[in-house]
C-alpha atoms as a PDB file:
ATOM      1  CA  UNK A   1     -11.258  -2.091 -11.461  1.00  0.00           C
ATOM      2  CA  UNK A   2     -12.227  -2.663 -15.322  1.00  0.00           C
ATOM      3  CA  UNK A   3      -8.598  -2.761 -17.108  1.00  0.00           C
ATOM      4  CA  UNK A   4      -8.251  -3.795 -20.595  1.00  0.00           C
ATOM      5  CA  UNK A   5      -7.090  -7.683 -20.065  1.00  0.00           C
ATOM      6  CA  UNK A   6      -5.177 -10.272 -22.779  1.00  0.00           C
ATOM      7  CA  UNK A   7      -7.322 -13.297 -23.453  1.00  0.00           C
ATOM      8  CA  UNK A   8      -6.230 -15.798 -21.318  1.00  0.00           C
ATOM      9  CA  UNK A   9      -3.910 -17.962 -23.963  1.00  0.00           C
ATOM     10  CA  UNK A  10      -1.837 -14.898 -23.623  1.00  0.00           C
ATOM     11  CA  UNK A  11      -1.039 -14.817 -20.102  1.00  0.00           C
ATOM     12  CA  UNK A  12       2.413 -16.777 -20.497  1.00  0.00           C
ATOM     13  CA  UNK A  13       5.432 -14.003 -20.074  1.00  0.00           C
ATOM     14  CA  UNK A  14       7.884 -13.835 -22.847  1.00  0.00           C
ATOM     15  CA  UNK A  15      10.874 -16.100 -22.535  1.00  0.00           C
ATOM     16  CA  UNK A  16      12.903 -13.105 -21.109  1.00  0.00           C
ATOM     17  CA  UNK A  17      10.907 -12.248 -18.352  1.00  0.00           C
ATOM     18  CA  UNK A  18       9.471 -15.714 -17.230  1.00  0.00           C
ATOM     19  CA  UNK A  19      10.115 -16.737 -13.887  1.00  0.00           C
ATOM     20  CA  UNK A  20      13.209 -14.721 -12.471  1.00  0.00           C
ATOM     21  CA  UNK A  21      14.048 -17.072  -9.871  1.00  0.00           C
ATOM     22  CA  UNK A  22      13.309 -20.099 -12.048  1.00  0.00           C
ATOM     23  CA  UNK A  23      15.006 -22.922  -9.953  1.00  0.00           C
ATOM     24  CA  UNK A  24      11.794 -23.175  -7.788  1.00  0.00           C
ATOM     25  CA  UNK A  25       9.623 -22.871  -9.757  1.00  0.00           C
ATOM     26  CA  UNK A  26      10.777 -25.419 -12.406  1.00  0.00           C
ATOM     27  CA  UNK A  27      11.213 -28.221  -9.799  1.00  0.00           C
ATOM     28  CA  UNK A  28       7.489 -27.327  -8.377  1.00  0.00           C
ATOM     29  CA  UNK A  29       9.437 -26.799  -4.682  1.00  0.00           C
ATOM     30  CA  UNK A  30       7.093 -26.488  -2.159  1.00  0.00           C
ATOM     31  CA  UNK A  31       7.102 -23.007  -0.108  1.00  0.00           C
ATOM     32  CA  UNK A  32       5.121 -24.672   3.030  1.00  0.00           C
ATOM     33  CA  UNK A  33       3.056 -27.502   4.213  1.00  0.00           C
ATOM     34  CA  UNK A  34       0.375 -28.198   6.778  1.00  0.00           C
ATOM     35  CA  UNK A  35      -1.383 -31.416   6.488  1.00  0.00           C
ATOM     36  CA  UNK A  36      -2.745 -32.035   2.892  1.00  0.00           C
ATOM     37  CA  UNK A  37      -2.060 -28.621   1.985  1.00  0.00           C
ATOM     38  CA  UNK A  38       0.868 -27.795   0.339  1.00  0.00           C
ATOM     39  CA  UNK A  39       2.024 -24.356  -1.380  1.00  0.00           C
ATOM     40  CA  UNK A  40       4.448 -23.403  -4.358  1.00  0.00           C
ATOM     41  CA  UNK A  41       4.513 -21.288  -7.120  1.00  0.00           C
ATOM     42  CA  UNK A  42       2.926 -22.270 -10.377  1.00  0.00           C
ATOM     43  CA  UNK A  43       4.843 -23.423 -12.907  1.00  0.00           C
ATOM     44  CA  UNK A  44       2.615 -23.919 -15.953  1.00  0.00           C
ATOM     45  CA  UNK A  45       0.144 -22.045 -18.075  1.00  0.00           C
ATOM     46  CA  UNK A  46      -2.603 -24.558 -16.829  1.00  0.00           C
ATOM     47  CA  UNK A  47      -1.896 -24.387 -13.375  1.00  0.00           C
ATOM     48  CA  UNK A  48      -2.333 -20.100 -13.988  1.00  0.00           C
ATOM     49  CA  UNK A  49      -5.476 -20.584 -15.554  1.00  0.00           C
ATOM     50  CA  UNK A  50      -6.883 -22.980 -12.237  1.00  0.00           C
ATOM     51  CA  UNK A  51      -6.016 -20.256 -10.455  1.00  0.00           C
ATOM     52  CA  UNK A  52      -7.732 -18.011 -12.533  1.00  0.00           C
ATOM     53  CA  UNK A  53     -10.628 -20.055 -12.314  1.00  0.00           C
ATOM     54  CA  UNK A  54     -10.553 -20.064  -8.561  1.00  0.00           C
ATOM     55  CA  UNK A  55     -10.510 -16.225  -8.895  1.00  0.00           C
ATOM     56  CA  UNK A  56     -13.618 -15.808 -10.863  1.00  0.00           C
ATOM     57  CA  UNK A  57     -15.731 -18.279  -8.712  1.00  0.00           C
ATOM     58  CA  UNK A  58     -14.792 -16.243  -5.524  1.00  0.00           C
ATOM     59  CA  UNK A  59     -14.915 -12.806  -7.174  1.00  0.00           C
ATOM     60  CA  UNK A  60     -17.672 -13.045  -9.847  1.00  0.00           C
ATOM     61  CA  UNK A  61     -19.693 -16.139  -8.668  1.00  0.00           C
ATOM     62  CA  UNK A  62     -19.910 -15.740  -4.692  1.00  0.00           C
ATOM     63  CA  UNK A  63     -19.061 -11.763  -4.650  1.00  0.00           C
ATOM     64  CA  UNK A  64     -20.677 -10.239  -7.644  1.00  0.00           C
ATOM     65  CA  UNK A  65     -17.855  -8.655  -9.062  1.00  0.00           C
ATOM     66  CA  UNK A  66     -17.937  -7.422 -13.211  1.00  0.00           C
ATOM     67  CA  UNK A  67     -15.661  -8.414 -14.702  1.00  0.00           C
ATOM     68  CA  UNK A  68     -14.798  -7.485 -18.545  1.00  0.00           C
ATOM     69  CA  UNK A  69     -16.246  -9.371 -21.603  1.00  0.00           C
ATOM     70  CA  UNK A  70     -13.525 -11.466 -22.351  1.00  0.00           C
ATOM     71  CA  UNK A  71     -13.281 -12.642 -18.494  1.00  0.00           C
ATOM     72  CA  UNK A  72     -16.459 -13.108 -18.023  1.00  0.00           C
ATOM     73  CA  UNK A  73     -17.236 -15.182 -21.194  1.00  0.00           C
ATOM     74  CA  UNK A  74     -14.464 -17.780 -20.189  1.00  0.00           C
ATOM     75  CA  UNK A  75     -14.875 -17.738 -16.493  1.00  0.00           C
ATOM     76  CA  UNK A  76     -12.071 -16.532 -15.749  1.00  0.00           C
ATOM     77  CA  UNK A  77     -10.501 -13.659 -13.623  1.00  0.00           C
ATOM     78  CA  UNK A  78      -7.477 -11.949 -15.528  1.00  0.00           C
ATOM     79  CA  UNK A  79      -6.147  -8.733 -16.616  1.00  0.00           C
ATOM     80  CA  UNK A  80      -2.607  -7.419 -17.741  1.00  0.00           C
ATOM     81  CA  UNK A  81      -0.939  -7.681 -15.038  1.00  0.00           C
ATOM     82  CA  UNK A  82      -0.943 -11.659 -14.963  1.00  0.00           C
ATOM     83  CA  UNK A  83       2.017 -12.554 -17.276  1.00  0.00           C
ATOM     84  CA  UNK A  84       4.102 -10.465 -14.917  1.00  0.00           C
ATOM     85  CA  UNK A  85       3.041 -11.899 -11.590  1.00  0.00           C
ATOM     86  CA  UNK A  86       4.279 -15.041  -9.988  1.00  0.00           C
ATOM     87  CA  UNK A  87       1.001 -17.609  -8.814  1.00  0.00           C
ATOM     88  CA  UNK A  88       0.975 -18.866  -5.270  1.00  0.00           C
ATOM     89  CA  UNK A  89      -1.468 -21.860  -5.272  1.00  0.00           C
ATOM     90  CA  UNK A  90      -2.724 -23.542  -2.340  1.00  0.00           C
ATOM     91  CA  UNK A  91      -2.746 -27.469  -3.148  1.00  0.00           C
ATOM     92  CA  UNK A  92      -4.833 -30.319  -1.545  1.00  0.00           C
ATOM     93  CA  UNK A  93      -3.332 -33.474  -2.230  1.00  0.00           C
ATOM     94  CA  UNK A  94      -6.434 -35.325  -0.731  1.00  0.00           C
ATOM     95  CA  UNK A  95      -8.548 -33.966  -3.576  1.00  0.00           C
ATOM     96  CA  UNK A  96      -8.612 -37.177  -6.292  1.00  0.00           C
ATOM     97  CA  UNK A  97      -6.996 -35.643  -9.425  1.00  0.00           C
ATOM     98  CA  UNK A  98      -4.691 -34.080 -11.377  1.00  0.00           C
ATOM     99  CA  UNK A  99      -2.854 -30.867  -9.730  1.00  0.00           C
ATOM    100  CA  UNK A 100      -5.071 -28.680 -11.894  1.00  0.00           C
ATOM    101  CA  UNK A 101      -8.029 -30.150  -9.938  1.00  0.00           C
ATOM    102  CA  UNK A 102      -5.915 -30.158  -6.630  1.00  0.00           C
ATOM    103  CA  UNK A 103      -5.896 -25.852  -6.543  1.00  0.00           C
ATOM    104  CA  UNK A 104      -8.078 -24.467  -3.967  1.00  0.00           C
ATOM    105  CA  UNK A 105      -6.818 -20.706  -3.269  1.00  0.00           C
ATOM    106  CA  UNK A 106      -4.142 -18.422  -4.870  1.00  0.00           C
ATOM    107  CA  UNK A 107      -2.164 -15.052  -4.177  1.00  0.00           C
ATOM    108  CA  UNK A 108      -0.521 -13.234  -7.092  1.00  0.00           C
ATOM    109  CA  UNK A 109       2.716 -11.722  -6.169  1.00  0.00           C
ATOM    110  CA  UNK A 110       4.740  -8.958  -8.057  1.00  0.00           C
ATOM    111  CA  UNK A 111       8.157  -8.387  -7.338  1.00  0.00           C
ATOM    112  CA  UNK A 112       9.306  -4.346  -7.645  1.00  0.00           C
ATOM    113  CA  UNK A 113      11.559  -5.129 -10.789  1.00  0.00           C
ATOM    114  CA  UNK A 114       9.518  -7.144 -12.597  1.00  0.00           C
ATOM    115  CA  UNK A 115       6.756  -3.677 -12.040  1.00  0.00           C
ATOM    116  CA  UNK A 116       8.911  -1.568 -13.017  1.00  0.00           C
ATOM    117  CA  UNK A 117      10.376  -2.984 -16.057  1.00  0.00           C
ATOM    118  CA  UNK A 118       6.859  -3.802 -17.760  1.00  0.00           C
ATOM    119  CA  UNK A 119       2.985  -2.315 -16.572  1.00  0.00           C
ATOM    120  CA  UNK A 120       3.658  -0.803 -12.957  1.00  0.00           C
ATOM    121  CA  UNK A 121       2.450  -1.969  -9.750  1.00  0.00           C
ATOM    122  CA  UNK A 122      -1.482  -2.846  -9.815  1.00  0.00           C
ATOM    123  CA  UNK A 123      -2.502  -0.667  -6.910  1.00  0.00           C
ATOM    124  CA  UNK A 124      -0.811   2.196  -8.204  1.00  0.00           C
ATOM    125  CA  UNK A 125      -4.087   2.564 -10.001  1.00  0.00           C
ATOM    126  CA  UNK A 126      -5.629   3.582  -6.724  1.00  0.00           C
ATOM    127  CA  UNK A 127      -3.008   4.931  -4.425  1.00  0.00           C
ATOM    128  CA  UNK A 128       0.263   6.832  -5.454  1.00  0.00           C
ATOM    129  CA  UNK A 129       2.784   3.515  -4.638  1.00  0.00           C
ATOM    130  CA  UNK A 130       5.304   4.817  -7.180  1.00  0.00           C
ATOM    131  CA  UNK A 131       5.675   7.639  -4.411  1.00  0.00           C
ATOM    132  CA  UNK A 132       6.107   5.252  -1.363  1.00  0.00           C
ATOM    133  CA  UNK A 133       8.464   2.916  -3.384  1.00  0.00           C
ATOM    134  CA  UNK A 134      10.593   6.045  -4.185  1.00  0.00           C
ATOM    135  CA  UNK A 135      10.708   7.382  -1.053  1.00  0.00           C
ATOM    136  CA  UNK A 136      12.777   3.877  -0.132  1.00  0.00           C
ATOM    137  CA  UNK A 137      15.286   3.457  -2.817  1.00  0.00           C
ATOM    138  CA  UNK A 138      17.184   0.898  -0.610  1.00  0.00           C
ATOM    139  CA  UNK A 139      14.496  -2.001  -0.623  1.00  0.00           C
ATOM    140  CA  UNK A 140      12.184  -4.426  -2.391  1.00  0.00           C
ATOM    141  CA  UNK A 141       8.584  -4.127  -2.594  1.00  0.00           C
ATOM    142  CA  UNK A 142       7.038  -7.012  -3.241  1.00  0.00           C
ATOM    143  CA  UNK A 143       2.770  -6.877  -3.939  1.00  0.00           C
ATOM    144  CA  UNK A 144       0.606  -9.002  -2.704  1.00  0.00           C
ATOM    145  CA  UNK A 145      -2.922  -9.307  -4.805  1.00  0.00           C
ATOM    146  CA  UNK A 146      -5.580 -11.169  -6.007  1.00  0.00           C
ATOM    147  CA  UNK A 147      -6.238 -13.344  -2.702  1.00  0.00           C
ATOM    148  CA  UNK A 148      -8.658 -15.906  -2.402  1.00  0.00           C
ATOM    149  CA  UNK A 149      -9.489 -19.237  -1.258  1.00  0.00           C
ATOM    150  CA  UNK A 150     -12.608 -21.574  -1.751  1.00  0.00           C
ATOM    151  CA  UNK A 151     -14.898 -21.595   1.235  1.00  0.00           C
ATOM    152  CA  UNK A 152     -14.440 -25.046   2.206  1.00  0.00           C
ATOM    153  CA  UNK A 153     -11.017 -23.881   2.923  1.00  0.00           C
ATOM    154  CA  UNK A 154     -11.108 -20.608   4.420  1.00  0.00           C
ATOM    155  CA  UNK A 155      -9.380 -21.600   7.702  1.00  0.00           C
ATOM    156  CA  UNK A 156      -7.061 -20.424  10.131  1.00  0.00           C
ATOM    157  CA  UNK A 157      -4.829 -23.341   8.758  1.00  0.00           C
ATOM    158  CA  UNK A 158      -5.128 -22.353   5.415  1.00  0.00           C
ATOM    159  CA  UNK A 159      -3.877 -18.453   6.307  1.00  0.00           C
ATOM    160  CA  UNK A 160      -1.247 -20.077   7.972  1.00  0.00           C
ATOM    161  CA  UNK A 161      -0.247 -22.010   5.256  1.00  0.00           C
ATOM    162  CA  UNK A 162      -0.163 -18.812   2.909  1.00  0.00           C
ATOM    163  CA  UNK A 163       1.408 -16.875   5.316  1.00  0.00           C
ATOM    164  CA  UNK A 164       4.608 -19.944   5.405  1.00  0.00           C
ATOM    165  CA  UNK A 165       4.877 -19.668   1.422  1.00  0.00           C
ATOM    166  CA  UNK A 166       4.961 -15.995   1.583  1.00  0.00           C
ATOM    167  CA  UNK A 167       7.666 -15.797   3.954  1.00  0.00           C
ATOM    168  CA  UNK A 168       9.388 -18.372   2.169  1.00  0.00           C
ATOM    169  CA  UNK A 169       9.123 -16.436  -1.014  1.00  0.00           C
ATOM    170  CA  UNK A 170      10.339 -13.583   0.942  1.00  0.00           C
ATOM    171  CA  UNK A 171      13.464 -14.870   2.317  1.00  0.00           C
ATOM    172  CA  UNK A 172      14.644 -16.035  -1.753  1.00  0.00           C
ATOM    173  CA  UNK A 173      13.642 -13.231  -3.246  1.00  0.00           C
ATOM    174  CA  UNK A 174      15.693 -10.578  -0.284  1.00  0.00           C
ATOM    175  CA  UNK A 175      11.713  -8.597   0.093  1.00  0.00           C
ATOM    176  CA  UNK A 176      12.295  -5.633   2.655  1.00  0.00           C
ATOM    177  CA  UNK A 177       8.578  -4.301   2.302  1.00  0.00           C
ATOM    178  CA  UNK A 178       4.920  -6.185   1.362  1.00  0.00           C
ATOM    179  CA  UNK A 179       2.683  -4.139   0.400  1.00  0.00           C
ATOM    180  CA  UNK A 180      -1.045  -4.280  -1.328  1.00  0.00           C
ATOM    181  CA  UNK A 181      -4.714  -4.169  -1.470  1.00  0.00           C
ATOM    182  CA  UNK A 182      -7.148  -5.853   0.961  1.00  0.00           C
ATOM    183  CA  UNK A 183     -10.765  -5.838   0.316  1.00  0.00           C
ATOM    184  CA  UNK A 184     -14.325  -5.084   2.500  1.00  0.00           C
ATOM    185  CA  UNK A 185     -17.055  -6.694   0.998  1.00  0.00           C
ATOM    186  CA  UNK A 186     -19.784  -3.881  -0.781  1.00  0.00           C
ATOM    187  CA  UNK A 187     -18.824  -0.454  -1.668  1.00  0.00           C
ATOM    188  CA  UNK A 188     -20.403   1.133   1.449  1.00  0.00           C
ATOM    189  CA  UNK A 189     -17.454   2.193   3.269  1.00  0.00           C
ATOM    190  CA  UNK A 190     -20.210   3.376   6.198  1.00  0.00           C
ATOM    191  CA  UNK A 191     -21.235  -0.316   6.524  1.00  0.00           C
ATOM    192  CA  UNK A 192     -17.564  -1.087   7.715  1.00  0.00           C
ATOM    193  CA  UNK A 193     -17.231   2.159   9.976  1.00  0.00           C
ATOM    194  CA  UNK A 194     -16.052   0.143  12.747  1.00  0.00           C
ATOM    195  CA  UNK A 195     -13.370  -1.676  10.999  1.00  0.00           C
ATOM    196  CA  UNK A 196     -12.575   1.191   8.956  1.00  0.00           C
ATOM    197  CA  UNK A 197     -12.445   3.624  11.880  1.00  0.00           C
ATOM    198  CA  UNK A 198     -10.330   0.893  13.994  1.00  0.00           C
ATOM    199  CA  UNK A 199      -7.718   0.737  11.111  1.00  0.00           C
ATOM    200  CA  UNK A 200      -7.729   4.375  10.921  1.00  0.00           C
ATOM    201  CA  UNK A 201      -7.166   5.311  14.634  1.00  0.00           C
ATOM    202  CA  UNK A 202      -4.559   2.223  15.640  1.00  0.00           C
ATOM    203  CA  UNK A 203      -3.030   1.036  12.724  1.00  0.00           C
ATOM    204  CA  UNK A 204      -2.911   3.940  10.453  1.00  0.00           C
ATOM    205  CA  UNK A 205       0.406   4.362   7.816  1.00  0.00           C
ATOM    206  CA  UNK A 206       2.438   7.632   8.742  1.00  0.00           C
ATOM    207  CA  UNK A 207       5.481   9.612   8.356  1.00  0.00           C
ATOM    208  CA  UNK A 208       8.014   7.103   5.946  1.00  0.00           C
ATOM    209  CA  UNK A 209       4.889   4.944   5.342  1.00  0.00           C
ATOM    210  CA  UNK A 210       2.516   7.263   4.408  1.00  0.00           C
ATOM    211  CA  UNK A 211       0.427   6.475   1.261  1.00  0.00           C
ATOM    212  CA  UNK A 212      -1.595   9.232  -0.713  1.00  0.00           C
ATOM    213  CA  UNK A 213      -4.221   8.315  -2.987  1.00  0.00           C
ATOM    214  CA  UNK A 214      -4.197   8.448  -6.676  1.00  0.00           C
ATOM    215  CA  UNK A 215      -7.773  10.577  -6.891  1.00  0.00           C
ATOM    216  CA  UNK A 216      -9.709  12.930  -4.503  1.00  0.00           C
ATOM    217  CA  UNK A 217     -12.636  10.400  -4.338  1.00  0.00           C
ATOM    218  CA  UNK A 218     -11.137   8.649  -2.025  1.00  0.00           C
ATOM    219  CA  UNK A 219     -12.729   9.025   1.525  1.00  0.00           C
ATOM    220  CA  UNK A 220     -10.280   8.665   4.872  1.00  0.00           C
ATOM    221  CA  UNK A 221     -12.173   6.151   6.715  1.00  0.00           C
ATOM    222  CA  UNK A 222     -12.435   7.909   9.758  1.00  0.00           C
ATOM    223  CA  UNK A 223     -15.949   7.441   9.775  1.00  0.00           C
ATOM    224  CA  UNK A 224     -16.441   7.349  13.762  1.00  0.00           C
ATOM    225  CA  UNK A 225     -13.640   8.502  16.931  1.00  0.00           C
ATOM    226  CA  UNK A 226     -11.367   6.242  18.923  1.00  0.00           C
ATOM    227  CA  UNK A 227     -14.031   6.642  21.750  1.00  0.00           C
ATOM    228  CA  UNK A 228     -17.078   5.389  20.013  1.00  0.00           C
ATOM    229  CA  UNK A 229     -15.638   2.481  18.974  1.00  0.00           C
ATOM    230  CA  UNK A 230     -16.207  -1.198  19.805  1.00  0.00           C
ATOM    231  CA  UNK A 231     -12.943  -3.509  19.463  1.00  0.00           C
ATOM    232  CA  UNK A 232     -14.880  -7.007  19.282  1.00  0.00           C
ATOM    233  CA  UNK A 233     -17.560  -5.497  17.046  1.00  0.00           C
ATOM    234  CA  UNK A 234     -14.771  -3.730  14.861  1.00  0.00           C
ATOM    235  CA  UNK A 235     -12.688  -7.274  14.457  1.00  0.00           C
ATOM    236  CA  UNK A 236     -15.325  -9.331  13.759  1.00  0.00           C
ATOM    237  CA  UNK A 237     -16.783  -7.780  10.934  1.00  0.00           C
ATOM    238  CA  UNK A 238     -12.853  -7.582   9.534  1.00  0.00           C
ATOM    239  CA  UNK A 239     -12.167 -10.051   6.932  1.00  0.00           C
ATOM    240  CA  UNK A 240     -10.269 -12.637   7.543  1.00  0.00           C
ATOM    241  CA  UNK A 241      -7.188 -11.756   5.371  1.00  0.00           C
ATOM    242  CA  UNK A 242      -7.437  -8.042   7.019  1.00  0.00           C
ATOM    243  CA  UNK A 243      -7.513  -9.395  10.584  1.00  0.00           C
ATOM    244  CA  UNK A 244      -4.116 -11.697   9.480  1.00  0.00           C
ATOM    245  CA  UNK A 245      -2.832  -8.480   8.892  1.00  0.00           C
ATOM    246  CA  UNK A 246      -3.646  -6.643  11.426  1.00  0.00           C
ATOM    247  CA  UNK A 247      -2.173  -9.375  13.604  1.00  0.00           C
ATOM    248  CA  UNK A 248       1.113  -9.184  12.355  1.00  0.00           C
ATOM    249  CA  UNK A 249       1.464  -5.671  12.592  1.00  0.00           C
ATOM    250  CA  UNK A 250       0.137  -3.955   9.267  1.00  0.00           C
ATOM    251  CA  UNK A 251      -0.086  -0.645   8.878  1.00  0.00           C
ATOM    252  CA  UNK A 252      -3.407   0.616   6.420  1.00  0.00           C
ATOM    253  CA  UNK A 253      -3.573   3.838   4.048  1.00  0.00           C
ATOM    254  CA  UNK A 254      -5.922   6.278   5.928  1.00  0.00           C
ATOM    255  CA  UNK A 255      -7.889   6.342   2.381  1.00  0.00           C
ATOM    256  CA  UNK A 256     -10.524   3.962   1.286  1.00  0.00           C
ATOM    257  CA  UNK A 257     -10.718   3.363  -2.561  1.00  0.00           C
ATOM    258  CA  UNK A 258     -14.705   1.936  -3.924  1.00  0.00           C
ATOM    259  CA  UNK A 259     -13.944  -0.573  -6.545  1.00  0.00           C
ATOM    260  CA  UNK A 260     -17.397  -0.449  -8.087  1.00  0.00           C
ATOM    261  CA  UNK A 261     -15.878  -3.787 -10.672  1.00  0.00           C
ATOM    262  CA  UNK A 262     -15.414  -5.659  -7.887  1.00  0.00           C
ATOM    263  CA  UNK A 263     -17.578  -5.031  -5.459  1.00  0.00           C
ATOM    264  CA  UNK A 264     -15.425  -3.596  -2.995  1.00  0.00           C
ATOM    265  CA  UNK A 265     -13.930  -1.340  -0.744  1.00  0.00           C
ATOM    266  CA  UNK A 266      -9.955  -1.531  -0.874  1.00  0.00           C
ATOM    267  CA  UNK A 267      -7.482  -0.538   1.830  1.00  0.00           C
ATOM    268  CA  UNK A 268      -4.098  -0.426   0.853  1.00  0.00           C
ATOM    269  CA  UNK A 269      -2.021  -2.568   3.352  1.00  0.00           C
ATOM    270  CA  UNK A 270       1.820  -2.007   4.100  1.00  0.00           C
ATOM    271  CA  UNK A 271       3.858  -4.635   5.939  1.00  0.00           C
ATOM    272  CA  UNK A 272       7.407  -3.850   5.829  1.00  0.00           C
ATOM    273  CA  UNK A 273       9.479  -6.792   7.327  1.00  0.00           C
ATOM    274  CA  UNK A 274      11.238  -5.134   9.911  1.00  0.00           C
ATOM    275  CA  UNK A 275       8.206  -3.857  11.763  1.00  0.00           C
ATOM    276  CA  UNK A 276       6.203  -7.181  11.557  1.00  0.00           C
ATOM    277  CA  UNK A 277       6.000  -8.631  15.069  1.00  0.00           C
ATOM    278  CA  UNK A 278       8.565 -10.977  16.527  1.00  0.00           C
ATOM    279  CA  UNK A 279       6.238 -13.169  17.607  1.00  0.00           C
ATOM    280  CA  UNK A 280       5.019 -13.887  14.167  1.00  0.00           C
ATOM    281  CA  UNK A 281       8.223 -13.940  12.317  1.00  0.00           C
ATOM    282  CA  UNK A 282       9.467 -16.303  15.021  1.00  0.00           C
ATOM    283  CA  UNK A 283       6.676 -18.641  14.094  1.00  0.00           C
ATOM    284  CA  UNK A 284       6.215 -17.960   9.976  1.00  0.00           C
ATOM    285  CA  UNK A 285       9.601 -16.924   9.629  1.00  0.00           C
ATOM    286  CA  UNK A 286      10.803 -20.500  11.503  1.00  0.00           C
ATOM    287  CA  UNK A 287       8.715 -22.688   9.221  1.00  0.00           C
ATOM    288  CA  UNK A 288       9.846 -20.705   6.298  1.00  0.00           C
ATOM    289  CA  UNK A 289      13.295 -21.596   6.759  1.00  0.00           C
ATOM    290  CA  UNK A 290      12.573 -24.769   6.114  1.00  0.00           C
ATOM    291  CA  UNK A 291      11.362 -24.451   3.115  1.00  0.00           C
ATOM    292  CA  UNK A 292      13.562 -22.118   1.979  1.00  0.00           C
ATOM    293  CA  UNK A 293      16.038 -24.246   0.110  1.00  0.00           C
END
């Protein structure tokens, strides 16, 4: 989605609202590690802008998404809601070279106070998550966004690795609920209609959960019954990143959103941490701990 974005000079949050749990982030600690790869938050402008970078090679360069002027011209994915965000990076130390050069994959996260006290949550612009967020006055949303990884790196390792420094995050920041959007490739939400369908009719978001969307153009993806569908056709055409969360226990908004700026079709994903299986927060949740200083 086009919004109007700062250059990217201007990405570094005022001095009151930079880095809320700054101990971390200051002293580059490490949310999880797996070989050579390593994850934290970033802690510098320059380490932003890699990740940045890394954004508009997988978005604009591999996955033809438009970005405006300003982005495109310095090759760089950003937009108004950076400043307010906190930058996972995924680090190889084998790569020869400054940290900068080291950044192979990010995930923006948002934390509900930091949202509400500046620009709003980002995927409020396509589903109604001032609503769901409301409806739960007694926890902390935290959005995930902005996910990618290089494709020399998109591994099960490397998911793993993300999923330890979001957990890890998690547990020092008290997050009761994850929530954001996860992207098909194209903006044919038919050419997914087994994925879409399988979302829809086993892992759909009701009753507490239930999201609306923010416009009627939104189609459910119900594109095809329970009956008619194929599971291993249906999960391998699923992204990787939408599989992970299907795994874990995810539930999806029954509404598909067609970003036509990026290429997309967006399903809003809701993971809140009491209904994630045991079997994964026995495994992530046991690595996070010890990173969780």
């Amino acid at each position: 989605m086009n919004i109007s974005a700062p250059t990217p000079d201007q990405i570094q949050r005022p001095a009151s609202q930079r880095f809320a749990s700054a101990n971390y982030r200051e002293n580059n600690v490490i949310l999880g590690r797996i070989g050579t790869l390593e994850t934290r938050i970033a802690t510098t402008k320059e380490e932003i802008g890699a990740a940045q970078e890394i954004r508009y090679r997988v978005f604009v360069e591999e996955m033809g998404a438009k970005l405006p002027f300003d982005a495109m011209l310095s090759k760089r994915d950003f937009d108004q809601y950076d400043h307010q965000c906190d930058h996972l990076l995924v680090i190889d130390r084998a790569i020869i070279g400054s940290t900068v050069d080291q950044i192979v994959g990010t995930y923006r996260l948002m934390q509900q106070n930091t949202a509400e006290e500046n620009n709003g949550f980002y995927s409020q612009n396509e589903y109604d998550v001032h609503g769901l967020v409301s409806r739960h006055p007694d926890k902390r949303f935290l959005e995930l966004g902005r996910s990618c990884v290089l494709p020399k790196y998109r591994s099960r390792r490397s998911i793993e690795l993300l999923w330890q420094g979001i957990w890890a995050y998690c547990l020092q920041n008290n997050i009761d609920v994850m929530f954001g959007c996860a992207s098909f490739h194209g903006t044919v939400p038919a050419a997914h209609a087994q994925s879409l369908s399988f979302l829809y009719h086993f892992a759909r978001a009701t009753d507490e959960w239930h999201i609306v969307p923010q416009t009627d153009k939104q189609d459910l993806i119900d594109l095809m019954p329970a009956e008619a569908l194929k599971t291993k056709e249906a999960l391998s055409d699923m992204p990787p990143l939408i599989k992970g969360y299907l795994r874990v226990g995810a539930l999806f908004s029954p509404h598909a959103f067609v970003d036509t700026s990026f290429n997309t079709t967006d399903v809003l994903i809701i993971m809140p941490l009491s209904k994630i299986s045991s079997r994964y927060i026995n495994h992530y949740g046991a690595d996070a701990e010890r990173f969780n200083a």
